[in-house]
C-alpha atoms as a PDB file:
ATOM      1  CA  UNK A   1      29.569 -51.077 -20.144  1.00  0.00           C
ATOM      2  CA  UNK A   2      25.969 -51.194 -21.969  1.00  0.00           C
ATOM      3  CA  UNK A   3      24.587 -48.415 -23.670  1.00  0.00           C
ATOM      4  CA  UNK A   4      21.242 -47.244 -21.692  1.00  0.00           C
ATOM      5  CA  UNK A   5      20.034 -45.407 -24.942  1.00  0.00           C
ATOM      6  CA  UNK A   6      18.648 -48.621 -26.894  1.00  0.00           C
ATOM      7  CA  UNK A   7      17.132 -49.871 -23.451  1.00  0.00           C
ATOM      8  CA  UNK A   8      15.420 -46.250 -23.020  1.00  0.00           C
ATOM      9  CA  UNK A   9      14.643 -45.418 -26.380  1.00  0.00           C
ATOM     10  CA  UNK A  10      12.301 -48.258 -26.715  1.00  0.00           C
ATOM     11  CA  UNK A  11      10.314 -47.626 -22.993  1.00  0.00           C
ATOM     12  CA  UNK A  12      10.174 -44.482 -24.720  1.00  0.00           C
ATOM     13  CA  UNK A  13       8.415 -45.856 -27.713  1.00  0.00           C
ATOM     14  CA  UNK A  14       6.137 -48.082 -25.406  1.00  0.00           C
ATOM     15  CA  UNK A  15       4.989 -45.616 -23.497  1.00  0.00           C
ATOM     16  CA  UNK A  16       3.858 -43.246 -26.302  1.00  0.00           C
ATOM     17  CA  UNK A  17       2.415 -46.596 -28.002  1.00  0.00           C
ATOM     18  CA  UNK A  18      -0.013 -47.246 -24.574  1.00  0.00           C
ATOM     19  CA  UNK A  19      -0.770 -43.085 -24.792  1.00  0.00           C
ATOM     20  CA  UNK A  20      -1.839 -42.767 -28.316  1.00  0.00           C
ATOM     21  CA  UNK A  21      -3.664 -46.209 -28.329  1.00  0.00           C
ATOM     22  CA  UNK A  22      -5.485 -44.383 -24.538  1.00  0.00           C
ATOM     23  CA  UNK A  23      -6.504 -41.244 -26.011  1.00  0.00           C
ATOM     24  CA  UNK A  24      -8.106 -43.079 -29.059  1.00  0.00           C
ATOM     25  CA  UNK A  25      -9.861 -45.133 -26.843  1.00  0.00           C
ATOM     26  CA  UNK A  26     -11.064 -42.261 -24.735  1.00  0.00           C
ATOM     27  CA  UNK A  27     -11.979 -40.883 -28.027  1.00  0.00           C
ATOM     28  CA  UNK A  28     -13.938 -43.909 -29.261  1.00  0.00           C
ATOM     29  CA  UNK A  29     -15.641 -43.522 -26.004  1.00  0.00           C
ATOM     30  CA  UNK A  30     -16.419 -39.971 -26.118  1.00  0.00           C
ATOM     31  CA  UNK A  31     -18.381 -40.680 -29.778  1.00  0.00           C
ATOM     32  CA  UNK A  32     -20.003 -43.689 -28.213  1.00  0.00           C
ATOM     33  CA  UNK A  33     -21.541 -41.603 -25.258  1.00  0.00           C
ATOM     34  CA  UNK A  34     -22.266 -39.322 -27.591  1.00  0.00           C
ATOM     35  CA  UNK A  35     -23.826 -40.547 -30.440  1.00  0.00           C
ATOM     36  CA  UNK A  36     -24.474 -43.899 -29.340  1.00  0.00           C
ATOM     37  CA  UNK A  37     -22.902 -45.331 -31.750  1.00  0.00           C
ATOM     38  CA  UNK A  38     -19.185 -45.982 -33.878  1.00  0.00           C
ATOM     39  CA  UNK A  39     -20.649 -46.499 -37.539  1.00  0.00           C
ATOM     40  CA  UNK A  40     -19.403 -43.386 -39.450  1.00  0.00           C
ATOM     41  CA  UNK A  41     -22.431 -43.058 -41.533  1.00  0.00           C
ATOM     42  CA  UNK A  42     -24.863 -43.613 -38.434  1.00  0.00           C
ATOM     43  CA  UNK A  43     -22.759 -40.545 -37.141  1.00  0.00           C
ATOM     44  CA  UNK A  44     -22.681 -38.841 -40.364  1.00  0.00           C
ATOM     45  CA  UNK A  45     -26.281 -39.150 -40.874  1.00  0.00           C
ATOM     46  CA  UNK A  46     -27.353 -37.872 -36.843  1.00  0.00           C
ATOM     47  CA  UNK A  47     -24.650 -34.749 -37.092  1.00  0.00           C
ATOM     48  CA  UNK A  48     -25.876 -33.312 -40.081  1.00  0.00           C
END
C-alpha cells in the first residue's frame, strides 16, 4: 500500500503556495490602481 499523506501533504503546500503568491498579487495590484505606482517612497511620499 502507499501512504496518501506525503502525496496530499504537498498539493496541500502547492495550493497555499499559488494562494499566498494570488493575494499578493491582487495586493500589488490594488497599490498600483491606487497610487499608480509600486516604489515605496513614491507611495510614502503621496500618502503622507
Amino acid at each position: 500500500f502507499v501512504d496518501p499523506i506525503p502525496q496530499a501533504l504537498t498539493l496541500t503546500s502547492i495550493v497555499i503556495g499559488a494562494c499566498v503568491t494570488a493575494m499578493a498579487l491582487a495586493l500589488c495590484v490594488r497599490i498600483y490602481k491606487e497610487y499608480g505606482t509600486l516604489d515605496a517612497r513614491e507611495i510614502r511620499r503621496l500618502h503622507g
